[in-house]
PDB file of N, CA and C in Angstrom:
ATOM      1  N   UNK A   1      -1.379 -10.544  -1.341  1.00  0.00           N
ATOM      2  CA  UNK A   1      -2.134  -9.775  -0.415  1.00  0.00           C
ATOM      3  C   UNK A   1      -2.273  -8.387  -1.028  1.00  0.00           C
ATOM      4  N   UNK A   2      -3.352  -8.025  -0.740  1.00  0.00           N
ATOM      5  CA  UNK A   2      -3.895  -6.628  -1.557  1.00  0.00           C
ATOM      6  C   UNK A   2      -4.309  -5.993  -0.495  1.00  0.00           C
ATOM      7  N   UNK A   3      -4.072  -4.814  -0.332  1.00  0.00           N
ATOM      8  CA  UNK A   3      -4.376  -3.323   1.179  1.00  0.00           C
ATOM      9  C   UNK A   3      -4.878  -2.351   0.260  1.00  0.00           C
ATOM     10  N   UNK A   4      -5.249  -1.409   0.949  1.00  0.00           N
ATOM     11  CA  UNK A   4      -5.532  -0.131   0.244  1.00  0.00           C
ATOM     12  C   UNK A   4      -4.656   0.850   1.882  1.00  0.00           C
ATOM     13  N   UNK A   5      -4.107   1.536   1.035  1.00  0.00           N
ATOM     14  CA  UNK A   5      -3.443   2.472   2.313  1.00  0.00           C
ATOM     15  C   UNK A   5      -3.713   4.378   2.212  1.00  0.00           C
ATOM     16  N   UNK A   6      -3.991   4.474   3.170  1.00  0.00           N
ATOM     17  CA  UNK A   6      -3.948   6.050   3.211  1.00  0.00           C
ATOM     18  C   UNK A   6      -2.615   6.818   3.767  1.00  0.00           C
ATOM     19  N   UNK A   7      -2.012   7.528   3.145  1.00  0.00           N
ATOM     20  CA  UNK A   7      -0.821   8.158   3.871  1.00  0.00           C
ATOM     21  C   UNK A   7      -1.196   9.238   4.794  1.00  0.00           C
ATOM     22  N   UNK A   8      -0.575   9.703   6.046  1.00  0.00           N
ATOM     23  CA  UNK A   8      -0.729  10.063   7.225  1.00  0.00           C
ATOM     24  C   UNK A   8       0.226  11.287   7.622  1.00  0.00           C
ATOM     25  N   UNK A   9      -0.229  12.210   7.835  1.00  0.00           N
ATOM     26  CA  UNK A   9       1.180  13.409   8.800  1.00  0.00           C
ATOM     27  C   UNK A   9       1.861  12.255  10.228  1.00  0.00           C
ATOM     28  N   UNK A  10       1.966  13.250  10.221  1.00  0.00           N
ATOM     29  CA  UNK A  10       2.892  13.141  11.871  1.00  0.00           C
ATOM     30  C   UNK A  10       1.842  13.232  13.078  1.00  0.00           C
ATOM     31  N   UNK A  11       0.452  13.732  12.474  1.00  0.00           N
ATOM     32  CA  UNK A  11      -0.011  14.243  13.575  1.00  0.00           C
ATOM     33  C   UNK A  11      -1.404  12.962  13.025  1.00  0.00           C
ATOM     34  N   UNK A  12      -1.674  12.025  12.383  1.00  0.00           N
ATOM     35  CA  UNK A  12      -2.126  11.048  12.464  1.00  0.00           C
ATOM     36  C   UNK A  12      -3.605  11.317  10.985  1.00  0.00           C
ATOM     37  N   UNK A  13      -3.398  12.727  10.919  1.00  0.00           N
ATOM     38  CA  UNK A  13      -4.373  13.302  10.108  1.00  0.00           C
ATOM     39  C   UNK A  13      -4.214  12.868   8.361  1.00  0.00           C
ATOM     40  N   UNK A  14      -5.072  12.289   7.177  1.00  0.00           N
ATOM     41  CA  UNK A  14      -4.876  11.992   5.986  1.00  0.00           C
ATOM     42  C   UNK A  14      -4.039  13.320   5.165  1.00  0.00           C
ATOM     43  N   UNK A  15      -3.030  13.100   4.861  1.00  0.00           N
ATOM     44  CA  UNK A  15      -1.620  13.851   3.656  1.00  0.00           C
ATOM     45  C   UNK A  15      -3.314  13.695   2.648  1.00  0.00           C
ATOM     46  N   UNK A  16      -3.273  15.221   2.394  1.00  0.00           N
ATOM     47  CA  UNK A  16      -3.415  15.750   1.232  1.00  0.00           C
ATOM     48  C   UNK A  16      -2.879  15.712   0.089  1.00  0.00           C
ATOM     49  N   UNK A  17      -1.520  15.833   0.123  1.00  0.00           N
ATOM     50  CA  UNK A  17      -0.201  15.487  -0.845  1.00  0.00           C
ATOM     51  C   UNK A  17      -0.456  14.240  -1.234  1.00  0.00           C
ATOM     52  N   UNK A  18      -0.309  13.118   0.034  1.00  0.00           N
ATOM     53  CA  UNK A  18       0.146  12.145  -0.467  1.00  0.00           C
ATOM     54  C   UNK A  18      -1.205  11.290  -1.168  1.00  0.00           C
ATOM     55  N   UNK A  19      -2.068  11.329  -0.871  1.00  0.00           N
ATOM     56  CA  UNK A  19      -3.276  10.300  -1.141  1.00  0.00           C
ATOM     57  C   UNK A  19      -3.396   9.115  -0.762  1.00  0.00           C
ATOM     58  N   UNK A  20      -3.922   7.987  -1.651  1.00  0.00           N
ATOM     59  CA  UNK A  20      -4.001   6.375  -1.084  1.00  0.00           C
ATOM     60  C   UNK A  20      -3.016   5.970  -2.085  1.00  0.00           C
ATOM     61  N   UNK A  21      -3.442   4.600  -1.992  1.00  0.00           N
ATOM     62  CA  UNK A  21      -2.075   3.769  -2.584  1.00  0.00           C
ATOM     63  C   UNK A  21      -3.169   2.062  -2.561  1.00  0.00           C
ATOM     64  N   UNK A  22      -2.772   1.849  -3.261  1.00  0.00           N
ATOM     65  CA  UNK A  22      -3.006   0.365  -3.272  1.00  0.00           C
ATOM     66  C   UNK A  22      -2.097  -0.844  -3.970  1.00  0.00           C
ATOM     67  N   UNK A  23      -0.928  -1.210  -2.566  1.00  0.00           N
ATOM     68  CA  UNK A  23      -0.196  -1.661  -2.868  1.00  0.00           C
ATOM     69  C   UNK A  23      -0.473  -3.556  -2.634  1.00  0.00           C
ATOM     70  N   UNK A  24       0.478  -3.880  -3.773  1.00  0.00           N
ATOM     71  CA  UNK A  24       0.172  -6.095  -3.783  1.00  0.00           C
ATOM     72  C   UNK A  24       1.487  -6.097  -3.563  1.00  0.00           C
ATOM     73  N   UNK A  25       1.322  -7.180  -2.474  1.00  0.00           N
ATOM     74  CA  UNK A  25       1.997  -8.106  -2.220  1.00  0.00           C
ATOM     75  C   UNK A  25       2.510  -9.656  -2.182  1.00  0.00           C
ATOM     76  N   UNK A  26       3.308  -9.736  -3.131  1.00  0.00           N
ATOM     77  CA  UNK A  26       3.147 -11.331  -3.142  1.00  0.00           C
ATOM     78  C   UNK A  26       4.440 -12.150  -2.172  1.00  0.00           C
ATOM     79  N   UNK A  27       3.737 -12.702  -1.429  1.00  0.00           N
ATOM     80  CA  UNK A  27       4.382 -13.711  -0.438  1.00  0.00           C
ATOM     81  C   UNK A  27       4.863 -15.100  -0.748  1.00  0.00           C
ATOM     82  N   UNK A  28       5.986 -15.543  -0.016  1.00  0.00           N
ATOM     83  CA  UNK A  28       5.921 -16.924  -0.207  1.00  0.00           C
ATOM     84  C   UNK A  28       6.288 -17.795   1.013  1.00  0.00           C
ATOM     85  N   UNK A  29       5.780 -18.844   0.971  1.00  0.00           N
ATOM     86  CA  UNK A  29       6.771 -19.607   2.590  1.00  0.00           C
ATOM     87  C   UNK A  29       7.858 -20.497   1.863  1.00  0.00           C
ATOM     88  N   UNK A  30       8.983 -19.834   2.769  1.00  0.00           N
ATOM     89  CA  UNK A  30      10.177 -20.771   2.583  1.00  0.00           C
ATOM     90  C   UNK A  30      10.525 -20.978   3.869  1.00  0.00           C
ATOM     91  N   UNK A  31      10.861 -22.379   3.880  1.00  0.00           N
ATOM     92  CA  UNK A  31      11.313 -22.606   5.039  1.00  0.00           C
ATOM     93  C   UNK A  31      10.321 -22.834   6.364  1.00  0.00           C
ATOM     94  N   UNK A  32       9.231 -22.498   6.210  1.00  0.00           N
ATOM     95  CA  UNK A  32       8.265 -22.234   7.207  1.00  0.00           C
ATOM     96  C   UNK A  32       7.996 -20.841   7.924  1.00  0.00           C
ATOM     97  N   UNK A  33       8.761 -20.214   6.882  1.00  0.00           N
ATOM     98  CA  UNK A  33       8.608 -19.014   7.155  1.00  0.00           C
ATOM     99  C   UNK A  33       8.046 -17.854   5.731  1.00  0.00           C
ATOM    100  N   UNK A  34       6.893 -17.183   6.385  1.00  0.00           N
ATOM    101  CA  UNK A  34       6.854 -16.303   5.332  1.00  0.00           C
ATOM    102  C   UNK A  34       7.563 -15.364   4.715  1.00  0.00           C
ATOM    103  N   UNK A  35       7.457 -15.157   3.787  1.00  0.00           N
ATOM    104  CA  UNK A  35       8.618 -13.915   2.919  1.00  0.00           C
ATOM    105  C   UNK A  35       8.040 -13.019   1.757  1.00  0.00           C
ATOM    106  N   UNK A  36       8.454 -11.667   2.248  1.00  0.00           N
ATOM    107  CA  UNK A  36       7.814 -11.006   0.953  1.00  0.00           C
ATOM    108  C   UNK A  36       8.894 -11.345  -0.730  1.00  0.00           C
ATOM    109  N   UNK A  37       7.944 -11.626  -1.546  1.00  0.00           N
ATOM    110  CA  UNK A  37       8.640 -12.180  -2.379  1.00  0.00           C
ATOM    111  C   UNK A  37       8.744 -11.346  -3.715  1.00  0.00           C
ATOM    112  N   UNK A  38       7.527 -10.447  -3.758  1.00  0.00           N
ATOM    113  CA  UNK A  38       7.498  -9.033  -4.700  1.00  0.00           C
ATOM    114  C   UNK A  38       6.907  -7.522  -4.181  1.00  0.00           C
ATOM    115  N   UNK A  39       7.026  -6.794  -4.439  1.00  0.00           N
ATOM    116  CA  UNK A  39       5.990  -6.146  -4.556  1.00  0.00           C
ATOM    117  C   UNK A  39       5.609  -5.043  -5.085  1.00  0.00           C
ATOM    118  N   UNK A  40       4.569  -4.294  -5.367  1.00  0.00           N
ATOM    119  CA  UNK A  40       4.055  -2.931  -6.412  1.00  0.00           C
ATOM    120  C   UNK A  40       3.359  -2.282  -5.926  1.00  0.00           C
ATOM    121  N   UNK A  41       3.139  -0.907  -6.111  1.00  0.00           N
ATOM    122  CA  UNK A  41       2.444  -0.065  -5.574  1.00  0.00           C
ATOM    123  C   UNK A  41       1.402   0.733  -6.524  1.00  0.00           C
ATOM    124  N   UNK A  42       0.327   0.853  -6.770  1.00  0.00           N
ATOM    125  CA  UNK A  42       0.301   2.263  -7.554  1.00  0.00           C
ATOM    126  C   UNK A  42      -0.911   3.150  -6.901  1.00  0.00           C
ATOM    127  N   UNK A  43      -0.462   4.470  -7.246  1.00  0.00           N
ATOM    128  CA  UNK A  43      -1.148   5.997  -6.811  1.00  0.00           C
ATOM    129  C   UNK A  43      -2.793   5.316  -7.273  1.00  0.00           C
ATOM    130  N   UNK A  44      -3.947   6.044  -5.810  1.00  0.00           N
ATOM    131  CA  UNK A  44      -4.779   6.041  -6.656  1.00  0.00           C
ATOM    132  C   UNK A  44      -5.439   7.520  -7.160  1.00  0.00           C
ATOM    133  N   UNK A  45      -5.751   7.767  -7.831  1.00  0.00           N
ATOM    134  CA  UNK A  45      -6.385   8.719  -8.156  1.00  0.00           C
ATOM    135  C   UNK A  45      -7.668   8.934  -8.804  1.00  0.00           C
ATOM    136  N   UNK A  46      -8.016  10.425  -7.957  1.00  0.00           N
ATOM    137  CA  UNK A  46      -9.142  10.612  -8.136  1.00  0.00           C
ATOM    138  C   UNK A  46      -9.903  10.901  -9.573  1.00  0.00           C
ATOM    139  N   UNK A  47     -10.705  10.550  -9.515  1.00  0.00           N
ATOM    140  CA  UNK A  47     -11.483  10.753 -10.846  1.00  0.00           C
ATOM    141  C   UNK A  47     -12.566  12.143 -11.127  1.00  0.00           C
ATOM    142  N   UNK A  48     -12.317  13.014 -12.311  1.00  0.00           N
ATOM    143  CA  UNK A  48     -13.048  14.539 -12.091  1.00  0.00           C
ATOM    144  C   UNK A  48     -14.490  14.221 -11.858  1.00  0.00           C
ATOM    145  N   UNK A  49     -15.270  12.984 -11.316  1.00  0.00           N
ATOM    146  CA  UNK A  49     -17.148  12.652 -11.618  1.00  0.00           C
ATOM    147  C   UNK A  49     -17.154  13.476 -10.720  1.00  0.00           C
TER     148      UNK A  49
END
């Protein structure tokens, strides 16, 4: 599973600081149950265009 995330204050407004993120997730079912089974994150950043 692939997201794109924006980080957030306290007050619900987009972190300047923090930026996005586009973190994978890889799942698995064991058991009949799902499970996170890895996962990675990386910064995205902006590009000077």
């Amino acid at each position: 599973m692939r997201v794109r995330q924006v980080y957030t204050s306290t007050n619900g407004q987009p972190s300047e600081d923090e930026g996005e993120g586009t973190p994978l997730f890889v799942m698995s079912k064991e058991e009949g149950q799902w499970r996170l089974a890895a996962c990675q994150s990386t910064g995205v950043i902006e590009s000077g265009e």
